[in-house]
C-alpha atoms as a PDB file:
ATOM      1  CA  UNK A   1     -15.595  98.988  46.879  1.00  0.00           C
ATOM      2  CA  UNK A   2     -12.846  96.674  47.316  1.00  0.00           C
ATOM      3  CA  UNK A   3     -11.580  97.974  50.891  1.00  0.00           C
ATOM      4  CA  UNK A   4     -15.292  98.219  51.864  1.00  0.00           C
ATOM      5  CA  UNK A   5     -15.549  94.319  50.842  1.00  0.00           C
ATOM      6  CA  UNK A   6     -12.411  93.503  52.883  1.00  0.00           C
ATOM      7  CA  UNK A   7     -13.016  95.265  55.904  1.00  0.00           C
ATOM      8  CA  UNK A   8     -16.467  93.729  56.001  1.00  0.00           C
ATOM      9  CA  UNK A   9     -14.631  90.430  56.125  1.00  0.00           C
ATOM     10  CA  UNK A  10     -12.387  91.257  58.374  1.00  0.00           C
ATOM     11  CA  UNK A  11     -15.149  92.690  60.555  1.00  0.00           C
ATOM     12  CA  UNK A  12     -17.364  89.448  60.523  1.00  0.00           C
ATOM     13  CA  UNK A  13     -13.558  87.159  60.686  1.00  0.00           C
ATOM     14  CA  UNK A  14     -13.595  89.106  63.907  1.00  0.00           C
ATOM     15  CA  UNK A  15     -17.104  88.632  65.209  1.00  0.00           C
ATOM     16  CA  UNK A  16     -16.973  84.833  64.433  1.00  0.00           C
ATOM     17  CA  UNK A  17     -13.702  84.378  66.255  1.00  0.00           C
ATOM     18  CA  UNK A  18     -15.457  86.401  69.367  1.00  0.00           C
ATOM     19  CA  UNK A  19     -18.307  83.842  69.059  1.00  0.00           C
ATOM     20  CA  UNK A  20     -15.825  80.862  70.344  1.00  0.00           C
ATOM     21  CA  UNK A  21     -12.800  82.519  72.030  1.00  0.00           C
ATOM     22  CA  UNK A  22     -14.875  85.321  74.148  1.00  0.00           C
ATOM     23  CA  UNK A  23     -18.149  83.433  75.033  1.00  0.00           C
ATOM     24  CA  UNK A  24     -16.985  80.655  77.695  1.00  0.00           C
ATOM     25  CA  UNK A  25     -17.936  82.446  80.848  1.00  0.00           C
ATOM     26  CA  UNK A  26     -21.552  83.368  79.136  1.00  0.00           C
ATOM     27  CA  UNK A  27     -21.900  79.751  78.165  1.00  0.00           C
ATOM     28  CA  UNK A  28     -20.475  77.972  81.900  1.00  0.00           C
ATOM     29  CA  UNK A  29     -22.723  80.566  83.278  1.00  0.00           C
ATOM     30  CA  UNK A  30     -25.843  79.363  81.501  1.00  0.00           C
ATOM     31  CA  UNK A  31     -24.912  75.705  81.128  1.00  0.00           C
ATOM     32  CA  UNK A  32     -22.805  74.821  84.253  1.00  0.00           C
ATOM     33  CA  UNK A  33     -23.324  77.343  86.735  1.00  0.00           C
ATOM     34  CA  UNK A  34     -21.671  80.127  87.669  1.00  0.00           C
ATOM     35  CA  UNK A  35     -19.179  78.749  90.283  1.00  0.00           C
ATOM     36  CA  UNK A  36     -17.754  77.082  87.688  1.00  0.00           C
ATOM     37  CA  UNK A  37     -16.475  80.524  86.243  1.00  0.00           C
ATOM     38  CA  UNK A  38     -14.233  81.045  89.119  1.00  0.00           C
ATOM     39  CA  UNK A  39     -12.455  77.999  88.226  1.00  0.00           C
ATOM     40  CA  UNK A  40     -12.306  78.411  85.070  1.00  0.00           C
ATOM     41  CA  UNK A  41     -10.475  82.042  85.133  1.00  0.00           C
ATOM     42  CA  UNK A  42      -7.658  80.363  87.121  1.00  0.00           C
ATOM     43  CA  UNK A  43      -7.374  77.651  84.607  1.00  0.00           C
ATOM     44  CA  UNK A  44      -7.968  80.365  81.792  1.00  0.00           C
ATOM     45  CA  UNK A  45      -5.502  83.544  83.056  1.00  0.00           C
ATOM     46  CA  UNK A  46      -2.669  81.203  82.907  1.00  0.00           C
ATOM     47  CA  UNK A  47      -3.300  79.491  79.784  1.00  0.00           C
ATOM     48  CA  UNK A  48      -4.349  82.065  77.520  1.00  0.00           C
ATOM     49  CA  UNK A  49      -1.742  84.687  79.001  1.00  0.00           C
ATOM     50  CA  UNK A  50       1.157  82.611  77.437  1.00  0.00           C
ATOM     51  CA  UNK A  51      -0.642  82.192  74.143  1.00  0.00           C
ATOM     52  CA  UNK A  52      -1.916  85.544  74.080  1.00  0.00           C
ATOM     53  CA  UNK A  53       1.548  87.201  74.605  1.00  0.00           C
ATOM     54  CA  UNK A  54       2.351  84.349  71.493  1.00  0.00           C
ATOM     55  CA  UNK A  55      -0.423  86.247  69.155  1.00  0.00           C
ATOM     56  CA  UNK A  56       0.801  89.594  70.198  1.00  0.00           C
ATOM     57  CA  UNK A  57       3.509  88.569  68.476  1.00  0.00           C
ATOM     58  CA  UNK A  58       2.767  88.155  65.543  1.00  0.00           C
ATOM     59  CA  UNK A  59       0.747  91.694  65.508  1.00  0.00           C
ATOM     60  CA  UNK A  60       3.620  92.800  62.581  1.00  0.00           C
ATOM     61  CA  UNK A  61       3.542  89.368  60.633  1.00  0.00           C
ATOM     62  CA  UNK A  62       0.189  90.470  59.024  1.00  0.00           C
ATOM     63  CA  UNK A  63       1.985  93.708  56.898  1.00  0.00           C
ATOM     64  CA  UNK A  64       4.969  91.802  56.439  1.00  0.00           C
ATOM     65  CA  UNK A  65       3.581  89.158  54.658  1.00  0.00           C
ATOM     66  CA  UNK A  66       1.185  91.696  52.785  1.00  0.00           C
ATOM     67  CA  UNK A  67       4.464  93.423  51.726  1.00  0.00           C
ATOM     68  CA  UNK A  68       6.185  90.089  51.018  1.00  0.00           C
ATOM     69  CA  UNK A  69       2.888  89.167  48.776  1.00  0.00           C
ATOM     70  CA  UNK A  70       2.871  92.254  46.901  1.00  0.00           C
ATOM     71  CA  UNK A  71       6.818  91.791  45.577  1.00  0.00           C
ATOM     72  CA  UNK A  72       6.235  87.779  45.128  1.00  0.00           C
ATOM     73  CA  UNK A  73       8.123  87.147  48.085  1.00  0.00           C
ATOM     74  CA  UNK A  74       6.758  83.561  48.593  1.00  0.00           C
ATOM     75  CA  UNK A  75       9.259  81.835  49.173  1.00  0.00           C
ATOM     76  CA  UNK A  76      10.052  84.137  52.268  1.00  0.00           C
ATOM     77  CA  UNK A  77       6.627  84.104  53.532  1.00  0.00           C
ATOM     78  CA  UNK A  78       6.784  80.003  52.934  1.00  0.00           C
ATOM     79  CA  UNK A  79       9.798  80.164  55.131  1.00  0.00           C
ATOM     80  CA  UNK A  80       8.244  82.119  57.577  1.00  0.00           C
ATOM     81  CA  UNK A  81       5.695  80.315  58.003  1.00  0.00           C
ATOM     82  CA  UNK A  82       7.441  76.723  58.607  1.00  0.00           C
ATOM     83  CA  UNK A  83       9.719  78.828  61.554  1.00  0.00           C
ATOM     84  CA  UNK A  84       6.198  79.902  62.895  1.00  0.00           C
ATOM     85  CA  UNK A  85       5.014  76.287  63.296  1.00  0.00           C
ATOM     86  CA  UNK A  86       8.309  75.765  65.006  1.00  0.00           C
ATOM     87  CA  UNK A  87       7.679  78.219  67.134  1.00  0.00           C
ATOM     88  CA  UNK A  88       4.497  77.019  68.336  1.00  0.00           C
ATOM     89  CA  UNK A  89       5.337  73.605  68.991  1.00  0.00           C
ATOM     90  CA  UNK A  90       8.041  74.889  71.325  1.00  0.00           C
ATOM     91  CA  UNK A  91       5.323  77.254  72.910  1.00  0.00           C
ATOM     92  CA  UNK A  92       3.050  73.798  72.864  1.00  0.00           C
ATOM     93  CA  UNK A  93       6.153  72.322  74.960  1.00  0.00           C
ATOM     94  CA  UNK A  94       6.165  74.867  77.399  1.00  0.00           C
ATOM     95  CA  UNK A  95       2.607  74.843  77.760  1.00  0.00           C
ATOM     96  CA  UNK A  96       3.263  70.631  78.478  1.00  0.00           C
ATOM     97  CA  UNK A  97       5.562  71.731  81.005  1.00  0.00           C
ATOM     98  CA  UNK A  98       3.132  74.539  82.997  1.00  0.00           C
ATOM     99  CA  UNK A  99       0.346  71.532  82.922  1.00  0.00           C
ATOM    100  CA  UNK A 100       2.831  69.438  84.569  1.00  0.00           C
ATOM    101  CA  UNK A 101       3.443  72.415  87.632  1.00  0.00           C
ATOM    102  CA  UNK A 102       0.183  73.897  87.077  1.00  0.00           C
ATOM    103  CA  UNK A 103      -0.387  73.205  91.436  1.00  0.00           C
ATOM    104  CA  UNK A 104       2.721  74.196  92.275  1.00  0.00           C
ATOM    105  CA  UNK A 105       2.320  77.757  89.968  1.00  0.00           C
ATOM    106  CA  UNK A 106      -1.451  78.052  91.326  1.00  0.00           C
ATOM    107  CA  UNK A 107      -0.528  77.586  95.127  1.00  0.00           C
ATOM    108  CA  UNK A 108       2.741  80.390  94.457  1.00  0.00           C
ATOM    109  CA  UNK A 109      -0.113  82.968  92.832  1.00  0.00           C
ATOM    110  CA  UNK A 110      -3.155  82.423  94.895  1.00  0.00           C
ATOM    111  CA  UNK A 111      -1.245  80.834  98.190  1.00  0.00           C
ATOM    112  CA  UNK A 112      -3.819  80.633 100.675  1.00  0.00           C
ATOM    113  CA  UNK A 113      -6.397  80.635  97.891  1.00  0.00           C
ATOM    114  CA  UNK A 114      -5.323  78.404  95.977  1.00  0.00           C
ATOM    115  CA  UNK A 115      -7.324  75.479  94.837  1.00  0.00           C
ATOM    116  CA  UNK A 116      -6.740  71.719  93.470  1.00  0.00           C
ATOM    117  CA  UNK A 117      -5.631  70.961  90.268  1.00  0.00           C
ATOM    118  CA  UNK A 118      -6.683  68.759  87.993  1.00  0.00           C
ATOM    119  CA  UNK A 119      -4.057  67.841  85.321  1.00  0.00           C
ATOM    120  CA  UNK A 120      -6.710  66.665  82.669  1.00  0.00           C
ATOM    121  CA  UNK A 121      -8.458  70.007  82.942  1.00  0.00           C
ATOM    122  CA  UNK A 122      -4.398  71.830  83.011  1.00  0.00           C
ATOM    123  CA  UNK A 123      -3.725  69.036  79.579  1.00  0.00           C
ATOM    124  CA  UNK A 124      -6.676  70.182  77.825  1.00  0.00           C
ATOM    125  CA  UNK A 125      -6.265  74.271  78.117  1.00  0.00           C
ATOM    126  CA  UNK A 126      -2.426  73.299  76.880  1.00  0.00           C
ATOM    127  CA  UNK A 127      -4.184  71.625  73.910  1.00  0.00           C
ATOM    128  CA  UNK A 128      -6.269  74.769  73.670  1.00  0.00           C
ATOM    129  CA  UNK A 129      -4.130  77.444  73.730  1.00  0.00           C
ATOM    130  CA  UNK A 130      -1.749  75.173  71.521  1.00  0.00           C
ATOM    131  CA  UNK A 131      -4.853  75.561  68.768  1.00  0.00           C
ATOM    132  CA  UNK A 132      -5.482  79.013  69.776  1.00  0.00           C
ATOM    133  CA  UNK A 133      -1.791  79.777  68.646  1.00  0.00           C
ATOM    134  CA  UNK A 134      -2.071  78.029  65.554  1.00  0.00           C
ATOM    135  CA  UNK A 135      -5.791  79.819  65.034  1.00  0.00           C
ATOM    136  CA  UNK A 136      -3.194  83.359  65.844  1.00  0.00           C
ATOM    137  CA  UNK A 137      -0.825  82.378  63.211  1.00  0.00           C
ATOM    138  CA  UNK A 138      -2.734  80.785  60.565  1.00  0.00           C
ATOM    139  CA  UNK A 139      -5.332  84.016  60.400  1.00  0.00           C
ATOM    140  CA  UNK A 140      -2.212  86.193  60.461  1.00  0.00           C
ATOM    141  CA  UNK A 141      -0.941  84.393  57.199  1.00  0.00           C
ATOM    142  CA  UNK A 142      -4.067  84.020  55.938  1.00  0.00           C
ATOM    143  CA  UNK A 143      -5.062  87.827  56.162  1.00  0.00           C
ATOM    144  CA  UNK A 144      -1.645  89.053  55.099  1.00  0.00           C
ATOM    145  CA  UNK A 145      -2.152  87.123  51.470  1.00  0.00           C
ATOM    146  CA  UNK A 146      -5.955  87.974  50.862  1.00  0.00           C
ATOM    147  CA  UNK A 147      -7.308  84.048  51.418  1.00  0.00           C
ATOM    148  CA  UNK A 148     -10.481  85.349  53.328  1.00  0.00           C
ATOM    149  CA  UNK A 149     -12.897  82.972  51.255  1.00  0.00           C
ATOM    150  CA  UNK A 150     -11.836  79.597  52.933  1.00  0.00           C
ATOM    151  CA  UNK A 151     -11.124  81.355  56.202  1.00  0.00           C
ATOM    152  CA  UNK A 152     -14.374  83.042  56.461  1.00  0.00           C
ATOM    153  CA  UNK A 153     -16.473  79.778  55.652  1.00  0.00           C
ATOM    154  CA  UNK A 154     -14.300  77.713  58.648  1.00  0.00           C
ATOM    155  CA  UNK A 155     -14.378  80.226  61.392  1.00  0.00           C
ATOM    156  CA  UNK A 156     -18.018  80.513  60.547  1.00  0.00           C
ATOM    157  CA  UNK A 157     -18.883  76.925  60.664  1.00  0.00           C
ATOM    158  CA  UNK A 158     -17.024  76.875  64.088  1.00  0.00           C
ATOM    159  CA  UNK A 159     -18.878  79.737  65.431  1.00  0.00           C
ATOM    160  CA  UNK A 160     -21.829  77.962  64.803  1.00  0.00           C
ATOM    161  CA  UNK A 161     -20.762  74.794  66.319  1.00  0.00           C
ATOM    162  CA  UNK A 162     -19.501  75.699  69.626  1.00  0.00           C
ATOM    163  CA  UNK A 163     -22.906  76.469  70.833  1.00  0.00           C
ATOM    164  CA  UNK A 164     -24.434  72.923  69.775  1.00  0.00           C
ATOM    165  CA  UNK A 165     -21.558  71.227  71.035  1.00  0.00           C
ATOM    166  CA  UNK A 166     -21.303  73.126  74.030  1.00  0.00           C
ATOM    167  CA  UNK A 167     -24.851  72.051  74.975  1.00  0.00           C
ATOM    168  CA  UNK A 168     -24.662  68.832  74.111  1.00  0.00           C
ATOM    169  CA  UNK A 169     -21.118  68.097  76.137  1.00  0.00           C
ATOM    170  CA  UNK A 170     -22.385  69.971  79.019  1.00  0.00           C
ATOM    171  CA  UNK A 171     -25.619  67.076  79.259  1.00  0.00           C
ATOM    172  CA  UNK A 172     -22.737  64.253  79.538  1.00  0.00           C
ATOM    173  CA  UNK A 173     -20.534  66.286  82.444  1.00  0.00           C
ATOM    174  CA  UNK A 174     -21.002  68.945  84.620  1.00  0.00           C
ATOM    175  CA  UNK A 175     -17.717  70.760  84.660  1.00  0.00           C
ATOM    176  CA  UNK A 176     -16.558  74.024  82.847  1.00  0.00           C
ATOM    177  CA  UNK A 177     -14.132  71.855  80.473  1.00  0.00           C
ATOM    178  CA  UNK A 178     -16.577  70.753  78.364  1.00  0.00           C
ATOM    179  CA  UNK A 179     -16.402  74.767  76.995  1.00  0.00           C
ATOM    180  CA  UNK A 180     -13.374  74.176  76.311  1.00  0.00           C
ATOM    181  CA  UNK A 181     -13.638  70.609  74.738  1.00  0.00           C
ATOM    182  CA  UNK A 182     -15.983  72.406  72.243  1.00  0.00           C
ATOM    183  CA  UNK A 183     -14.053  75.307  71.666  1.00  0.00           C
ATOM    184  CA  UNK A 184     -11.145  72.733  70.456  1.00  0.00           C
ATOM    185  CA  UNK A 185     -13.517  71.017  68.462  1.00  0.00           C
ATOM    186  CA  UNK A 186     -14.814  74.306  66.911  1.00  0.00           C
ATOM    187  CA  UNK A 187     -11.397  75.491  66.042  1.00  0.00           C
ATOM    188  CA  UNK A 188      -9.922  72.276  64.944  1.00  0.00           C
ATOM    189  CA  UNK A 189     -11.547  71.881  61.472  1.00  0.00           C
ATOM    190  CA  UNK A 190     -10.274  75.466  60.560  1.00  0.00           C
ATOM    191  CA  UNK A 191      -6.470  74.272  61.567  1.00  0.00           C
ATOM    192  CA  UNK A 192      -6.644  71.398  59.373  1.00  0.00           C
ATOM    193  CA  UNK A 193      -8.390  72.913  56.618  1.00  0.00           C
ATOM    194  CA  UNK A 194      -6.279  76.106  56.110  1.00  0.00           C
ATOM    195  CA  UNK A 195      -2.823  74.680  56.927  1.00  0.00           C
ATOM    196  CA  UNK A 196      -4.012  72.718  53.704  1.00  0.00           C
ATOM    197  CA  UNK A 197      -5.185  75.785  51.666  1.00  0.00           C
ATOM    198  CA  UNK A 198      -1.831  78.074  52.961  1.00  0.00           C
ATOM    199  CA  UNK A 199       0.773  75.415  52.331  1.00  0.00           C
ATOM    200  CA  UNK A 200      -1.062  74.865  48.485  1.00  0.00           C
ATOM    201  CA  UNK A 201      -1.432  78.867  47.780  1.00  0.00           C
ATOM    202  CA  UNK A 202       2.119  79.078  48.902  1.00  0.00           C
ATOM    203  CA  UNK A 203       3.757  76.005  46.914  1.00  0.00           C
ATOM    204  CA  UNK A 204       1.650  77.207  43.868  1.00  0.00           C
ATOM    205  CA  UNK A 205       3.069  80.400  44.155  1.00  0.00           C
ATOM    206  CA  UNK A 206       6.593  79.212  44.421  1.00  0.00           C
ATOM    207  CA  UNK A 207       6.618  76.702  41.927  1.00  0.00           C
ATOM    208  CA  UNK A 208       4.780  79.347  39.284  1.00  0.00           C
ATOM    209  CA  UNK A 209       7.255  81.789  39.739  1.00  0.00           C
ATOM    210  CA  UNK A 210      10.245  79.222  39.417  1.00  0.00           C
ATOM    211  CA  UNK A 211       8.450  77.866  36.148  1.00  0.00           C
ATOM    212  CA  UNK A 212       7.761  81.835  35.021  1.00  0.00           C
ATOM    213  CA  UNK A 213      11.624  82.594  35.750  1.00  0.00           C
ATOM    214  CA  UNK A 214      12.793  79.568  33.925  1.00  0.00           C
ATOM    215  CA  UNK A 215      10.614  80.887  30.916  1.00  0.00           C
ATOM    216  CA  UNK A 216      12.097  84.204  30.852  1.00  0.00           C
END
């Protein structure tokens, strides 16, 4: 019953992350048009291929910290988890640096192709796939030591706002960033609100088993 519970969770963790990371062309289609989709792929191949590679990453994290869990390990998984955020704020600067040459990376790929840049549009997919990493790693941790309950409930309340939101951005401007303005703002909540509830499980944790090794 238990491992039928969990991989229900993780099942519908899945589906709800789908709903805002694997819907954008769908939703330009519909709201924007779909010569906006084009654009978007150029903006989105280069982007996401950086952060994706980032979450690939962290594919043997999850066990680790399940491991690390199961022998009280916190403090290691604590310690991991600070170098992670390290690590994505240098990934965050390198994304910073391909929104700065985003033209001069586009015209070397697509050459004859290629097509003008706008660095607001390159600024905001940084900002995204910034989130998108922290999304990776927080979901990683967050699997790896059983906290599904606070997980499930944000991803969930995102899922259901990126639709609303998209709408509603796409009646103020017609451009395929506004997909990704509500993607951010879908995914943000959940980055606040379980960096909170990780660092507290994890300093609870810590500071109970200094207290329960002082005891003994």
């Amino acid at each position: 019953k238990d491992i039928l519970v969990f991989g229900l969770a993780f099942l519908w963790l899945s589906l709800m992350s789908m709903l805002i990371q694997s819907t954008n062309e769908f939703l330009i289609t519909k709201l924007i048009g779909s010569e906006e989709v084009v654009t978007y792929s150029v903006y989105q191949k280069i982007f996401m291929t950086a952060s994706s590679l980032f979450i690939l990453a962290l594919t043997p994290v999850w066990s680790a910290v399940t491991k690390a869990k199961e022998e009280n390990n916190y403090a290691w998984i604590y310690k991991l988890y600070k170098l992670l955020i390290i690590a994505s704020v240098s990934a965050m600067g390198l994304l910073l640096l391909v929104s700065i040459k985003f033209q001069f990376i586009i015209d070397i790929w697509l050459q004859d192709n290629s097509i003008p840049v706008n660095i607001e549009y390159a600024l905001i997919f940084s900002l995204f796939s910034f989130i998108f990493i922290l999304t990776g790693i927080l979901t990683t941790l967050s699997n790896g030591m059983s906290l599904l309950k606070s997980e499930t409930i944000l991803l969930t309340i995102g899922a259901i706002m990126n639709f609303p939101l998209a709408i509603y951005f796409s009646t103020l401007y017609n451009s395929f960033i506004v997909i990704i303005i509500a993607n951010i703002c879908s995914l943000t909540p959940f980055v606040l609100v379980q960096t909170f509830v990780v660092r507290k499980f994890l300093r609870n944790k810590i500071l109970s088993y200094k207290d329960n090794k002082k005891s003994n």
